[in-house]
Protein backbone atom coordinates (compact mmCIF):
# COMPACT_ATOMS: atom_id res chain seq x y z
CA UNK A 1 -11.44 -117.03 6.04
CA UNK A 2 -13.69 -115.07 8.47
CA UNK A 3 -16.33 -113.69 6.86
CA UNK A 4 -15.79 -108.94 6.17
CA UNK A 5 -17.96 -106.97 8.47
CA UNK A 6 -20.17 -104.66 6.47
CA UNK A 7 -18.70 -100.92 6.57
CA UNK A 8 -21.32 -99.17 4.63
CA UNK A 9 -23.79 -96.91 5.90
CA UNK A 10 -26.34 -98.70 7.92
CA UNK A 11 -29.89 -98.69 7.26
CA UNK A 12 -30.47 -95.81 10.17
CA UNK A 13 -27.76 -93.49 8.92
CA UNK A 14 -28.37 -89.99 7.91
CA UNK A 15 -28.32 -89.60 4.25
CA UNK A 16 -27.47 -86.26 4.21
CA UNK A 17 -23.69 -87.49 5.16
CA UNK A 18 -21.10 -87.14 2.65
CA UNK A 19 -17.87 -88.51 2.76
CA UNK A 20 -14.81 -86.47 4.32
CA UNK A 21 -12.79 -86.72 0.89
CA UNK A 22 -16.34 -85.51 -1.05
CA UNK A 23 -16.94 -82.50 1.54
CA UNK A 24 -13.28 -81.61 1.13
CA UNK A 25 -13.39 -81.28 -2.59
CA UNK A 26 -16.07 -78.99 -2.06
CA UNK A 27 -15.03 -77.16 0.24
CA UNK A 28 -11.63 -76.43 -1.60
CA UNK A 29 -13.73 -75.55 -4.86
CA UNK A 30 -15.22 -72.36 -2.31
CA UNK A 31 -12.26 -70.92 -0.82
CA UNK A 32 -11.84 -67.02 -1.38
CA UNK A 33 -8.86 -66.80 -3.58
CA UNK A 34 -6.65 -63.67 -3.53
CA UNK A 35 -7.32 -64.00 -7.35
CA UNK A 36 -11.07 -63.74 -7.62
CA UNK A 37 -11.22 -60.66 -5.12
CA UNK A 38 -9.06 -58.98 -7.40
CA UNK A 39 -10.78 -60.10 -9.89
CA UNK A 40 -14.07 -58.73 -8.60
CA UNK A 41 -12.59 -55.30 -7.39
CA UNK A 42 -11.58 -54.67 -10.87
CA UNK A 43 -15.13 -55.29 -12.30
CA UNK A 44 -16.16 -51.98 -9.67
CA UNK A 45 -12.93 -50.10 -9.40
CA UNK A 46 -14.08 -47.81 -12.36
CA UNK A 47 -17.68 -46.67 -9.96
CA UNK A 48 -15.16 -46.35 -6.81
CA UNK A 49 -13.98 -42.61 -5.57
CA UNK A 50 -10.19 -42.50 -5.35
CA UNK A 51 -8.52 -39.97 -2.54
CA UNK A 52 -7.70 -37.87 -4.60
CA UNK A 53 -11.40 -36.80 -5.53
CA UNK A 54 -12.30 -37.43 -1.92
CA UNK A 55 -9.16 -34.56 -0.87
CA UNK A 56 -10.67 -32.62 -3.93
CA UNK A 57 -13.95 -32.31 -2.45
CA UNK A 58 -12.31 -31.52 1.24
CA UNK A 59 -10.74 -28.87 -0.50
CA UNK A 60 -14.15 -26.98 -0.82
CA UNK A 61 -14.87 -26.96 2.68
CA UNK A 62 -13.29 -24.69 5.21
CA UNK A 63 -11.23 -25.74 7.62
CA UNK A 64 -12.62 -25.38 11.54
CA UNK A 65 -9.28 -23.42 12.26
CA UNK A 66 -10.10 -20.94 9.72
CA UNK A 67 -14.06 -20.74 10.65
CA UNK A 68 -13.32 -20.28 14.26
CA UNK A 69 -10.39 -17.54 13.36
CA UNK A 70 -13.09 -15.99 11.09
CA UNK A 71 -15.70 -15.71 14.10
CA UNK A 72 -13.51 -14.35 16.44
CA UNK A 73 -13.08 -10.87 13.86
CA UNK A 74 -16.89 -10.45 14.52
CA UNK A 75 -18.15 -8.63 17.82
CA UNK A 76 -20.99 -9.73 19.37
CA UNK A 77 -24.20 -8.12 18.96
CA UNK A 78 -24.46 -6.67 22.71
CA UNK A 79 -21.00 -4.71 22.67
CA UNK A 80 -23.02 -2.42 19.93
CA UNK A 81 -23.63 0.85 21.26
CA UNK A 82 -22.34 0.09 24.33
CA UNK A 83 -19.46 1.48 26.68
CA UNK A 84 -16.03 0.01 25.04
CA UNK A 85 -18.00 -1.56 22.57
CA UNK A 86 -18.47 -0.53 18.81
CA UNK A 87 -20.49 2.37 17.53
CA UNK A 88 -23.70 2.09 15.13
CA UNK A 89 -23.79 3.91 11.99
CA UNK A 90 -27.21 6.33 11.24
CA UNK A 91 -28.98 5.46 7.88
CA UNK A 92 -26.48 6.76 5.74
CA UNK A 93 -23.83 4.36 6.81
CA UNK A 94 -21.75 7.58 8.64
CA UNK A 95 -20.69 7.80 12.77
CA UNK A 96 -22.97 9.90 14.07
CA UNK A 97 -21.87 13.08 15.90
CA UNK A 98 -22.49 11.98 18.98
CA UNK A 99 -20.87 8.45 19.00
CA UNK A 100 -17.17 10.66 17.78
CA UNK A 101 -14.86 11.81 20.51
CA UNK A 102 -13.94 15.55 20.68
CA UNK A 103 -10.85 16.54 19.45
CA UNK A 104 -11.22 14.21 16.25
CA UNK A 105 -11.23 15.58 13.11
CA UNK A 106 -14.17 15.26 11.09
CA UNK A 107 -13.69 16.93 8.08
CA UNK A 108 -10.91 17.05 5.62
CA UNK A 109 -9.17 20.67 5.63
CA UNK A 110 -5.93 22.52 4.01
CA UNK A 111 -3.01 22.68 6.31
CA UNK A 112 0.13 25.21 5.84
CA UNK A 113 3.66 23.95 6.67
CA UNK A 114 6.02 26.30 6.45
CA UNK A 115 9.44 27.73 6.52
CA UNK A 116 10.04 31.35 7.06
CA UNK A 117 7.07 33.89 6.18
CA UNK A 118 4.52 32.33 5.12
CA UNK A 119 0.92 33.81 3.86
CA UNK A 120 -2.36 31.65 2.79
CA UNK A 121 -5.78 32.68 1.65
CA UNK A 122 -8.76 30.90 2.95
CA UNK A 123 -10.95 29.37 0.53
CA UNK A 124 -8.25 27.90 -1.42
CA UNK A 125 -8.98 25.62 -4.12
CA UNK A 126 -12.58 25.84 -2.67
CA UNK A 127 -11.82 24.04 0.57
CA UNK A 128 -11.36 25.08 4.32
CA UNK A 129 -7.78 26.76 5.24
CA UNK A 130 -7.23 25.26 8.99
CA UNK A 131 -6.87 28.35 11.11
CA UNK A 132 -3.48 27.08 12.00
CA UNK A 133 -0.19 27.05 10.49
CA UNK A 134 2.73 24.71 11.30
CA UNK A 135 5.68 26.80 11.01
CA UNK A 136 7.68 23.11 11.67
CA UNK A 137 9.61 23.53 8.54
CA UNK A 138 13.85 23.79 9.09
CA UNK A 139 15.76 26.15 6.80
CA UNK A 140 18.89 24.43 5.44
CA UNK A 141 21.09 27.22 3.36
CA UNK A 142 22.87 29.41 5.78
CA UNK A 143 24.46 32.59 4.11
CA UNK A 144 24.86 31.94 -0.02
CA UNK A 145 25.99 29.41 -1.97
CA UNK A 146 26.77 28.51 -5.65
CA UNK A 147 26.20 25.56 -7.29
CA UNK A 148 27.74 24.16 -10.37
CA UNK A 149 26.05 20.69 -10.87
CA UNK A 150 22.28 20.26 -13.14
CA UNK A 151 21.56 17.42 -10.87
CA UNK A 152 18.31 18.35 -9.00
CA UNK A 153 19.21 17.41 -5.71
CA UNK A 154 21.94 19.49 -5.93
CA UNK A 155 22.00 22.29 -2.99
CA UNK A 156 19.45 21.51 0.00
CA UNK A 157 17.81 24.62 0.72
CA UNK A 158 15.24 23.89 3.23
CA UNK A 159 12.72 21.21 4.36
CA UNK A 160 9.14 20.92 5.81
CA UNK A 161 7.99 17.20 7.14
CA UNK A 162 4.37 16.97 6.73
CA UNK A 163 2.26 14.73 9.42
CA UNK A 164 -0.24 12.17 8.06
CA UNK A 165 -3.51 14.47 7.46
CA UNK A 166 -5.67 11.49 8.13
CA UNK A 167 -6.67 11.42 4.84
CA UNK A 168 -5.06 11.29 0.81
CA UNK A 169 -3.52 14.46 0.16
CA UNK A 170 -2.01 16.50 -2.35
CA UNK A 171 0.92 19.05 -1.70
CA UNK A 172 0.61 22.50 -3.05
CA UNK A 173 4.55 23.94 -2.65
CA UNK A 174 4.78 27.78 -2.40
CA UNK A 175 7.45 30.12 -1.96
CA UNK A 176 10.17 32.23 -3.19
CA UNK A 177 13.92 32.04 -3.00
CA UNK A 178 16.93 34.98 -3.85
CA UNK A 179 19.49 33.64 -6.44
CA UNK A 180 21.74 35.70 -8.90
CA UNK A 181 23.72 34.37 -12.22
CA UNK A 182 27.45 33.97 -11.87
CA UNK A 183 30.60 32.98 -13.85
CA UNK A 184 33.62 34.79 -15.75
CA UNK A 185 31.54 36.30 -18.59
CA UNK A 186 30.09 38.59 -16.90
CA UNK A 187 27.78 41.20 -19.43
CA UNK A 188 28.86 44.61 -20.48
CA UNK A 189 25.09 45.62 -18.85
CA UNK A 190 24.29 43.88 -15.42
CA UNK A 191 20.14 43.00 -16.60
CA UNK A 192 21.78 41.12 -19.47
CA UNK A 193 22.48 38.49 -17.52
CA UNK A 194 24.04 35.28 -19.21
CA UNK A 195 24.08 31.37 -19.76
CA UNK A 196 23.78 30.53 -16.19
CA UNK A 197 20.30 29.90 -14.79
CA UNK A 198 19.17 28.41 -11.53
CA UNK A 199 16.48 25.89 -10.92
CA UNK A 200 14.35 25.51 -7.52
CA UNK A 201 12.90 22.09 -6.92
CA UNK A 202 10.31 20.70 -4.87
CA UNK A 203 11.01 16.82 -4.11
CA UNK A 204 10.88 14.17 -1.21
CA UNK A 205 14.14 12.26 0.21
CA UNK A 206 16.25 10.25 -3.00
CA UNK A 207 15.33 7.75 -0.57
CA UNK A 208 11.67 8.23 -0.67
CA UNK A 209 10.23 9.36 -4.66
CA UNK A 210 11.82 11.23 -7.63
CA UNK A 211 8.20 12.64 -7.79
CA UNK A 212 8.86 16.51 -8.47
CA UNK A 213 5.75 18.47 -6.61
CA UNK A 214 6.84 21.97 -7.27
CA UNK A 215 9.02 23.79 -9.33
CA UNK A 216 10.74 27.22 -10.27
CA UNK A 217 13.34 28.56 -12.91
CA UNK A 218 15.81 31.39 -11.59
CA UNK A 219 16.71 33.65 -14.51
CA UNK A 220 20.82 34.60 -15.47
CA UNK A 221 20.61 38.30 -14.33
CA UNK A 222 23.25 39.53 -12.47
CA UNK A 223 21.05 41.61 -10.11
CA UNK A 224 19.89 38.94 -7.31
CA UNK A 225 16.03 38.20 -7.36
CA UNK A 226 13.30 36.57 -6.04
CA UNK A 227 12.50 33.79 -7.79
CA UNK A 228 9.11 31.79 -6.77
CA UNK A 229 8.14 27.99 -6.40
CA UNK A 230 5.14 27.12 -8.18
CA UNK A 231 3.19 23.65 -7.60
CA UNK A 232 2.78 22.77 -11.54
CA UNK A 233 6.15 21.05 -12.20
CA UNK A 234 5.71 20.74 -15.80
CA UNK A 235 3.62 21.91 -18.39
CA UNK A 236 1.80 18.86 -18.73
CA UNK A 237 1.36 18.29 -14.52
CA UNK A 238 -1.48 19.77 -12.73
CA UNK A 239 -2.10 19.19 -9.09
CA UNK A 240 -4.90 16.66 -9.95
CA UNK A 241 -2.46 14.61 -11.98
CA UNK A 242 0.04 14.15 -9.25
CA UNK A 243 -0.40 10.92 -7.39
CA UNK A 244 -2.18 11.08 -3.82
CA UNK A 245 -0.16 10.76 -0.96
CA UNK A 246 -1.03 8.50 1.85
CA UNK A 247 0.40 8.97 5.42
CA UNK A 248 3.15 11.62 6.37
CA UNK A 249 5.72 12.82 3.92
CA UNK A 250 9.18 14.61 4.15
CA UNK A 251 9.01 17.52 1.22
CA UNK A 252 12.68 19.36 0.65
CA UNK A 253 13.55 22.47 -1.42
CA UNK A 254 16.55 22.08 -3.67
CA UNK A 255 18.81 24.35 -5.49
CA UNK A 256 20.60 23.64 -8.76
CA UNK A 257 21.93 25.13 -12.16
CA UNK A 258 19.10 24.78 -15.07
CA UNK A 259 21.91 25.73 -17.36
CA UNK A 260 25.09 26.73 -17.27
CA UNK A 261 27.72 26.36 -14.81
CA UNK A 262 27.19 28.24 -11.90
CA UNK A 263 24.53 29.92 -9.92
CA UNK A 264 24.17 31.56 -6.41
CA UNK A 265 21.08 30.87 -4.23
CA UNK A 266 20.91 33.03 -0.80
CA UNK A 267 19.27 31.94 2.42
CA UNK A 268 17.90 35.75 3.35
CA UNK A 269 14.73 36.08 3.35
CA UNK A 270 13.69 32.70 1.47
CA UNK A 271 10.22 31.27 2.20
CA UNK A 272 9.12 27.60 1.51
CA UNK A 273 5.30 26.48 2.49
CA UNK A 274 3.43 23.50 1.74
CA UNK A 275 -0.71 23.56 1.61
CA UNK A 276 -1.71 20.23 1.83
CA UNK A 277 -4.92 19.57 0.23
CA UNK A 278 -7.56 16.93 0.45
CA UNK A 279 -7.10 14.84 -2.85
CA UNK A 280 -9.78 14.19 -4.96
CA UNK A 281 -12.52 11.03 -3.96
């Protein structure tokens, strides 16, 4: 038999060389594992920051859509004072005279809208009485009429429709209004009277408020009389306890029966005015 060759490492060979099946082994016993990194990201996962807290904190920041809607409400700094710009204010925080057009009102007066004669005092309530009166009002009740029903709104007798002021208001509802009592049982002596009394009513459209701004109570005599409206509604409403009114408002005088069952209201010579006062600050 011929004699093996020798097929170990030779006496120059590198020592540092490992077989393949050895650096296999090894290099098997190192591989990454789907396994261990799970393993090791649920050693940390309680120190991470979820989304959710991450979407929490982006919560607290604005967005750049609402900063850049938020700058364009400002005006720059150049248009102040300037023509078509924006006015400045004197120490007190108040436009002065000279930066306010003419024709705008600058303080807050009484107004008069009326219907018919109509007759104001200045100085009322302690404020300014506008040297004009708006006779804009619209009578309703032609002739006479009778009424039956209790139901406030029953008989339209006339109407005023108030502008906005510019300011909160408060309206003060004058005037007077000829009415007699009517029905079968009529009195052996006319100034009796009897059951039937009339009530006058100061109120805006169904459509608008209930809120009663003026009042007045027609009494049952058979003569005919003039019966006034009076701004206190009720005995516990005062014209600082009725609730401001902001912007223009339709007022309208009504005619119904207080008690009873019938009562006559007559258009001659009725009057129906409305001061409309600055409400309180």
């Amino acid at each position: 038999m011929a004699a093996l060759g020798y097929v170990g490492r030779g006496p120059g060979a590198n020592d540092i060389v490992v077989p393949k099946k050895y650096a296999d082994a090894q290099g098997n016993a190192a591989v990454v594992t789907p396994d261990y990194v799970n393993a090791q990201v649920a050693q940390v996962a309680p120190y991470l920051t979820t989304k959710s807290y991450v979407d929490q904190q982006n919560a607290l920041y604005a967005q750049q859509s609402a900063v850049t809607a938020a700058d364009n409400t400002y005006v720059a700094n150049s248009a102040l004072n300037a023509p078509n710009g924006v006015a400045g204010l004197d120490p007190s925080g108040d436009l002065p005279a000279a930066r306010i057009p003419n024709g705008v009102r600058v303080d807050r007066v009484i107004d008069s809208y009326s219907v018919g004669f109509q007759a104001a005092a200045a100085g009322v309530l302690g404020g300014t009485l506008s040297t004009m009166t708006h006779a804009i009002g619209v009578p309703l009740l032609t002739g006479s009429r009778f009424v039956s029903s209790q139901v406030v709104r029953e008989l339209a007798l006339a109407m005023v429709v108030i502008p906005d002021p510019g300011y909160p208001w408060i309206p003060l509802p004058f005037g007077w209004v000829a009415g007699n009592a009517a029905g079968g049982d009529k009195p052996s002596v006319r100034t009796a009277g009897n059951s039937n009394y009339g009530q006058l009513t100061v109120m805006p459209p169904h459509s608008v408020s209930d809120q009663v701004y003026g009042m007045g109570i027609c009494t049952a005599s058979y003569y005919t009389g003039y019966y006034p409206i009076m701004p206190a509604a009720f005995e516990t409403q005062t014209p600082t306890t009725v609730p401001p009114i902001n912007g223009g408002l339709e007022l309208d005088l009504y005619g119904c029966c207080f008690a009873g069952q019938n009562y006559q209201f007559f258009a001659a010579n009725m009057s129906f005015w409305v001061l409309v006062v600055p409400a309180l600050p």
